[in-house]
C-alpha atoms as a PDB file:
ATOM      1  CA  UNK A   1     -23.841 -33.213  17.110  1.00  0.00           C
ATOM      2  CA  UNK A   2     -22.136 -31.304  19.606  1.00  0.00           C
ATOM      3  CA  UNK A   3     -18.405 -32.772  18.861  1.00  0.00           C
ATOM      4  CA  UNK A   4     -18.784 -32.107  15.330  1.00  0.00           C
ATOM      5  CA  UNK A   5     -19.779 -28.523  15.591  1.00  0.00           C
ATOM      6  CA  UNK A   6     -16.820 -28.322  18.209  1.00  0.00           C
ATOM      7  CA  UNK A   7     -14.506 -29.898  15.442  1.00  0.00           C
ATOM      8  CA  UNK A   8     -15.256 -27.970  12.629  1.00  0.00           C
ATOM      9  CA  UNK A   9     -14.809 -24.411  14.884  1.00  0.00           C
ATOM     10  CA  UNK A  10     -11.331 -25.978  15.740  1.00  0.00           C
ATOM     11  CA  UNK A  11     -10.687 -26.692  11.989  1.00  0.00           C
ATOM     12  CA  UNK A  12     -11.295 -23.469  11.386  1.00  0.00           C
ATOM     13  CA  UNK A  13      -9.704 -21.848  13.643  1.00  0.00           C
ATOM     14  CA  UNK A  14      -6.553 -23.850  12.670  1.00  0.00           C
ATOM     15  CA  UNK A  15      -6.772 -22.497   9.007  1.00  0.00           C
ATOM     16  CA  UNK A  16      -7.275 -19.073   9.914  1.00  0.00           C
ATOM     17  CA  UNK A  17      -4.127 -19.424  12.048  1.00  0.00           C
ATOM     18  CA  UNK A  18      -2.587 -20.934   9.061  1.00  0.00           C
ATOM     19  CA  UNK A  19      -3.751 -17.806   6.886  1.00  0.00           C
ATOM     20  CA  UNK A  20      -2.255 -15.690   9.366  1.00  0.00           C
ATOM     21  CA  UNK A  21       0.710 -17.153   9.609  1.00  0.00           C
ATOM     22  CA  UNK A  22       1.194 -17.400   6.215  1.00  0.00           C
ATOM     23  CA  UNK A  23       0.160 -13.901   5.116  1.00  0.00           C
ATOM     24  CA  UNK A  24       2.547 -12.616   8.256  1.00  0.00           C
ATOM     25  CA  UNK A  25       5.505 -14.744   5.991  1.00  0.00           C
ATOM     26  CA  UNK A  26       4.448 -12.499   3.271  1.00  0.00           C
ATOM     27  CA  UNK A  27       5.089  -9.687   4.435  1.00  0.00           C
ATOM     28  CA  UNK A  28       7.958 -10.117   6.376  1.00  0.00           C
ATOM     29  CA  UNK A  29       9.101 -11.602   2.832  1.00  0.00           C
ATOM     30  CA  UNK A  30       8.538  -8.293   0.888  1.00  0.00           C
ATOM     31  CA  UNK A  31      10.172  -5.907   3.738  1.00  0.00           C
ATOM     32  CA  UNK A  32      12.857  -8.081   3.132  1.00  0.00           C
ATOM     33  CA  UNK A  33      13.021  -7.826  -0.073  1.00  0.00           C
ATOM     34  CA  UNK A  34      12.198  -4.084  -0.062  1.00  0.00           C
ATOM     35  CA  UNK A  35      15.333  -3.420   2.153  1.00  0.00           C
ATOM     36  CA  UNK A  36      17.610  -5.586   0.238  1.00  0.00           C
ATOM     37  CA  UNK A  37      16.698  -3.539  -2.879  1.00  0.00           C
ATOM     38  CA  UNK A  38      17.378  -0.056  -0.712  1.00  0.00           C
ATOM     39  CA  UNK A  39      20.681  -1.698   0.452  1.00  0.00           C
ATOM     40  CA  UNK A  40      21.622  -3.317  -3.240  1.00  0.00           C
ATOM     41  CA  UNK A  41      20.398   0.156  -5.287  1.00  0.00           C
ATOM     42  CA  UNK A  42      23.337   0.621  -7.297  1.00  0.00           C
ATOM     43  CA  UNK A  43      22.797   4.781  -8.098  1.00  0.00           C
ATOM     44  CA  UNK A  44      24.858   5.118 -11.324  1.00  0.00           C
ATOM     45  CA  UNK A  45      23.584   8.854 -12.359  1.00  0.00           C
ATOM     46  CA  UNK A  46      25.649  12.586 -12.783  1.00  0.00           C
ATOM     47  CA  UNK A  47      24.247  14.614 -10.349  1.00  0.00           C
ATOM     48  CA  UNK A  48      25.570  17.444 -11.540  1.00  0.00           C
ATOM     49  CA  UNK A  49      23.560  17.388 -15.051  1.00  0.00           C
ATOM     50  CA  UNK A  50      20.309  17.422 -13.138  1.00  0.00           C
ATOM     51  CA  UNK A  51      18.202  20.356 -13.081  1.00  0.00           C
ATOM     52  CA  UNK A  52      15.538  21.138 -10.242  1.00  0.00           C
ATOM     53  CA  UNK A  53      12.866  23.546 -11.780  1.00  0.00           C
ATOM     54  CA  UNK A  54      11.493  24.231  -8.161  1.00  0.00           C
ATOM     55  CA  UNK A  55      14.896  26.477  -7.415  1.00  0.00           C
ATOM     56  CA  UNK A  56      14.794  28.149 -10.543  1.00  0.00           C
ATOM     57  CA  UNK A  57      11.372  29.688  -9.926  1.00  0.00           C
ATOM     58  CA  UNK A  58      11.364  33.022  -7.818  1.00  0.00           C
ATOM     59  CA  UNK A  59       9.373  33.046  -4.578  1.00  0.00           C
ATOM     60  CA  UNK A  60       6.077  33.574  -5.480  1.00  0.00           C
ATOM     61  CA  UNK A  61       6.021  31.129  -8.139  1.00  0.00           C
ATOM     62  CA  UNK A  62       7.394  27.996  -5.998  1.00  0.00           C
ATOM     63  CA  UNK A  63       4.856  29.733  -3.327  1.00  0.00           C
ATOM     64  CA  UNK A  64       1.842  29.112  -6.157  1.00  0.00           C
ATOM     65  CA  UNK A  65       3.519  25.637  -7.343  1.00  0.00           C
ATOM     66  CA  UNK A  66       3.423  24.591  -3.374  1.00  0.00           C
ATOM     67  CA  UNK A  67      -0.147  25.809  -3.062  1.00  0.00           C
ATOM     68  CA  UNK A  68      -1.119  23.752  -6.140  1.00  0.00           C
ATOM     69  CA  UNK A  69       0.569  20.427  -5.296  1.00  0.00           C
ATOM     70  CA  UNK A  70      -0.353  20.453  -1.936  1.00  0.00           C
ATOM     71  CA  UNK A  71      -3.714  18.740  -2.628  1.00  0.00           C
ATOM     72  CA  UNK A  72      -1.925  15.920  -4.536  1.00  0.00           C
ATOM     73  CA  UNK A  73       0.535  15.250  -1.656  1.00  0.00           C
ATOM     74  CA  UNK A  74      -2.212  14.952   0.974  1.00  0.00           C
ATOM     75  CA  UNK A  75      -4.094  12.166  -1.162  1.00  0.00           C
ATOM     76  CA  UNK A  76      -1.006  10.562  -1.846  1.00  0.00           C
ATOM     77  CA  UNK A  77       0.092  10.499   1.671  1.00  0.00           C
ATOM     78  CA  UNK A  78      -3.563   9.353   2.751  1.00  0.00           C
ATOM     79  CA  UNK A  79      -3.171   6.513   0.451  1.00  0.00           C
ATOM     80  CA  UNK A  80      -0.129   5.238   1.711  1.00  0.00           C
ATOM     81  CA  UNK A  81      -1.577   5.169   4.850  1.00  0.00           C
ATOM     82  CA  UNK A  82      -4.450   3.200   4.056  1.00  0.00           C
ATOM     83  CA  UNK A  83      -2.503   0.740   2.256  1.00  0.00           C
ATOM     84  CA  UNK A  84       0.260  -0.009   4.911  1.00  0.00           C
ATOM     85  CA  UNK A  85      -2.925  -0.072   7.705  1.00  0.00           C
ATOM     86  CA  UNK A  86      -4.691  -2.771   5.343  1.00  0.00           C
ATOM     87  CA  UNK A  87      -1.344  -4.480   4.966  1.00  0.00           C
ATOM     88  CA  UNK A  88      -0.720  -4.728   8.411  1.00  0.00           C
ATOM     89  CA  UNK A  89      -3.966  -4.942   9.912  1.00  0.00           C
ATOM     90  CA  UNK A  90      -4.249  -8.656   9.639  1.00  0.00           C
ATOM     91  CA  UNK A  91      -7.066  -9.232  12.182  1.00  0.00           C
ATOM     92  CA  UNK A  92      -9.281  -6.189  11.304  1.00  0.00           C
ATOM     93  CA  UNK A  93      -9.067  -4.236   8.004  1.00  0.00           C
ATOM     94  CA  UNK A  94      -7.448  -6.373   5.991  1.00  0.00           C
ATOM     95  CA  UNK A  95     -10.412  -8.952   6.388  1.00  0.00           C
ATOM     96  CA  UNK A  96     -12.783  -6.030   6.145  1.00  0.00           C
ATOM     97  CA  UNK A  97     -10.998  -4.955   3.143  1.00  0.00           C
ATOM     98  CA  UNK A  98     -10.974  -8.549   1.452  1.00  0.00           C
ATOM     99  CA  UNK A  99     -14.537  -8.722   2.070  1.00  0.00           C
ATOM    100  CA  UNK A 100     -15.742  -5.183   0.337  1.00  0.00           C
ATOM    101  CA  UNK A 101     -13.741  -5.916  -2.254  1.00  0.00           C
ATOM    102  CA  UNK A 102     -15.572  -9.108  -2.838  1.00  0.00           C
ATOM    103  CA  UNK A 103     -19.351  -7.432  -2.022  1.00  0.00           C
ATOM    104  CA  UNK A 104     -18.422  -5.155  -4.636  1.00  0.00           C
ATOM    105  CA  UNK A 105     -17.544  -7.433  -7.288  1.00  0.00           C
ATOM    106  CA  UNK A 106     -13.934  -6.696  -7.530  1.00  0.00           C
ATOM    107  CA  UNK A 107     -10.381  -8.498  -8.414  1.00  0.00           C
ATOM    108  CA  UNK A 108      -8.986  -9.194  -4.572  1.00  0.00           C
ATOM    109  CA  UNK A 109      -6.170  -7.025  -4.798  1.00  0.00           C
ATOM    110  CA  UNK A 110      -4.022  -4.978  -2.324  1.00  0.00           C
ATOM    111  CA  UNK A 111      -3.057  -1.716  -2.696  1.00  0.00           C
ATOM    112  CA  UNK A 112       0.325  -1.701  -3.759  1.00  0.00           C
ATOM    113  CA  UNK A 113       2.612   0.012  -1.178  1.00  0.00           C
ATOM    114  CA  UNK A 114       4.717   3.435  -2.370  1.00  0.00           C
ATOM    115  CA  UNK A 115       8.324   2.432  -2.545  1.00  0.00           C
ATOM    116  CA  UNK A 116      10.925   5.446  -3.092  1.00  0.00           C
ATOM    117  CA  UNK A 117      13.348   3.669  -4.439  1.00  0.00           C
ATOM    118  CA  UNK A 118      11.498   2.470  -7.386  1.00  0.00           C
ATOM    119  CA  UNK A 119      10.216   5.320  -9.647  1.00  0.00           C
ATOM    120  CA  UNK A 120       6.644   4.711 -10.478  1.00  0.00           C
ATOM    121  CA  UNK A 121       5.660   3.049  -7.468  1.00  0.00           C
ATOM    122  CA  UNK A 122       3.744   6.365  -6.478  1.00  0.00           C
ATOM    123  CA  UNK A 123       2.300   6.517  -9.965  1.00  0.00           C
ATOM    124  CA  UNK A 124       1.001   2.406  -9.426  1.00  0.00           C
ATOM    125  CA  UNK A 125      -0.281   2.917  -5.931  1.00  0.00           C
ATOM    126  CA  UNK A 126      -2.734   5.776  -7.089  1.00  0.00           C
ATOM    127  CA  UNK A 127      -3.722   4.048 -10.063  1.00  0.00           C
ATOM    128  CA  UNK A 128      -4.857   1.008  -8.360  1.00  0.00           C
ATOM    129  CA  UNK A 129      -6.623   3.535  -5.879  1.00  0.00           C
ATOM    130  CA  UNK A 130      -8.805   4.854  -8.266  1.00  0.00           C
ATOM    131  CA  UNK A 131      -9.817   1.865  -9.573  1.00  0.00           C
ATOM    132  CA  UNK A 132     -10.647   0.603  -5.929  1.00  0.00           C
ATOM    133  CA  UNK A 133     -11.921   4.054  -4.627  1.00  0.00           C
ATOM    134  CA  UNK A 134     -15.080   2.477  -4.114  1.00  0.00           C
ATOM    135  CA  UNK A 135     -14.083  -0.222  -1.905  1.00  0.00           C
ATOM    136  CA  UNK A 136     -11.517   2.664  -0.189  1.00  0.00           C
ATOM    137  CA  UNK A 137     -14.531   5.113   0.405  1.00  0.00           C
ATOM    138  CA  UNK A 138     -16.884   1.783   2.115  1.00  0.00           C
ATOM    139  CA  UNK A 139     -13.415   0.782   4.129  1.00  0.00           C
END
């Protein structure tokens, strides 16, 4: 039956809309709530009593130490782009995403995004990216 083929793409249509919609709230929900916790961080700490190692070395050790961490800053950097893209991407990778995570067996999870203010954020969003590294490598 025509109308009922007609119906159910309209139905369907409507919930994805819904999704959409409600996923959008989401996220407009956690910027919020990221930017109230920038605004609200109450930094209580003695500067003074912190020491940075990086200035005590002489130049051809923070040279070397540069060299060596460079590698970890360009993954990390790659992997906060992939997770804001999938984040945002509402219409394209983030349905892509949702289904290689579920061809591959896997908890539906996002990656979580890299927040400066909070301290291990950087520390959760590569953990979670190993774990999903194969659904990151099909994506």
């Amino acid at each position: 039956d025509p109308d009922a083929l007609v119906d159910e793409d309209v139905r369907q249509l409507a919930q994805l809309a819904q999704e959409l919609d409600s996923e959008e709230r989401t996220t407009e929900g956690e910027l919020r709530q990221e930017r109230a916790d920038d605004e609200g961080m109450d930094v209580d700490f003695d500067d003074e009593s912190w020491v940075d190692e990086v200035e005590t070395m002489d130049d051809e050790e923070q040279a070397a130490y540069e060299r060596d961490i460079r590698p970890l800053k360009m993954v990390l950097v790659k992997i906060r782009k992939i997770s804001f893209k999938i984040i945002h991407s509402t219409t394209k990778l983030l349905p892509a995403w949702r289904d290689i995570v579920k061809e591959l067996n896997m908890r539906e999870r996002l990656l979580p995004r890299d927040v400066k203010t909070r301290w291990n954020s950087s520390f959760d969003m590569a953990e979670v990216a190993v774990e999903y590294r194969p659904a990151i490598e099909r994506l």
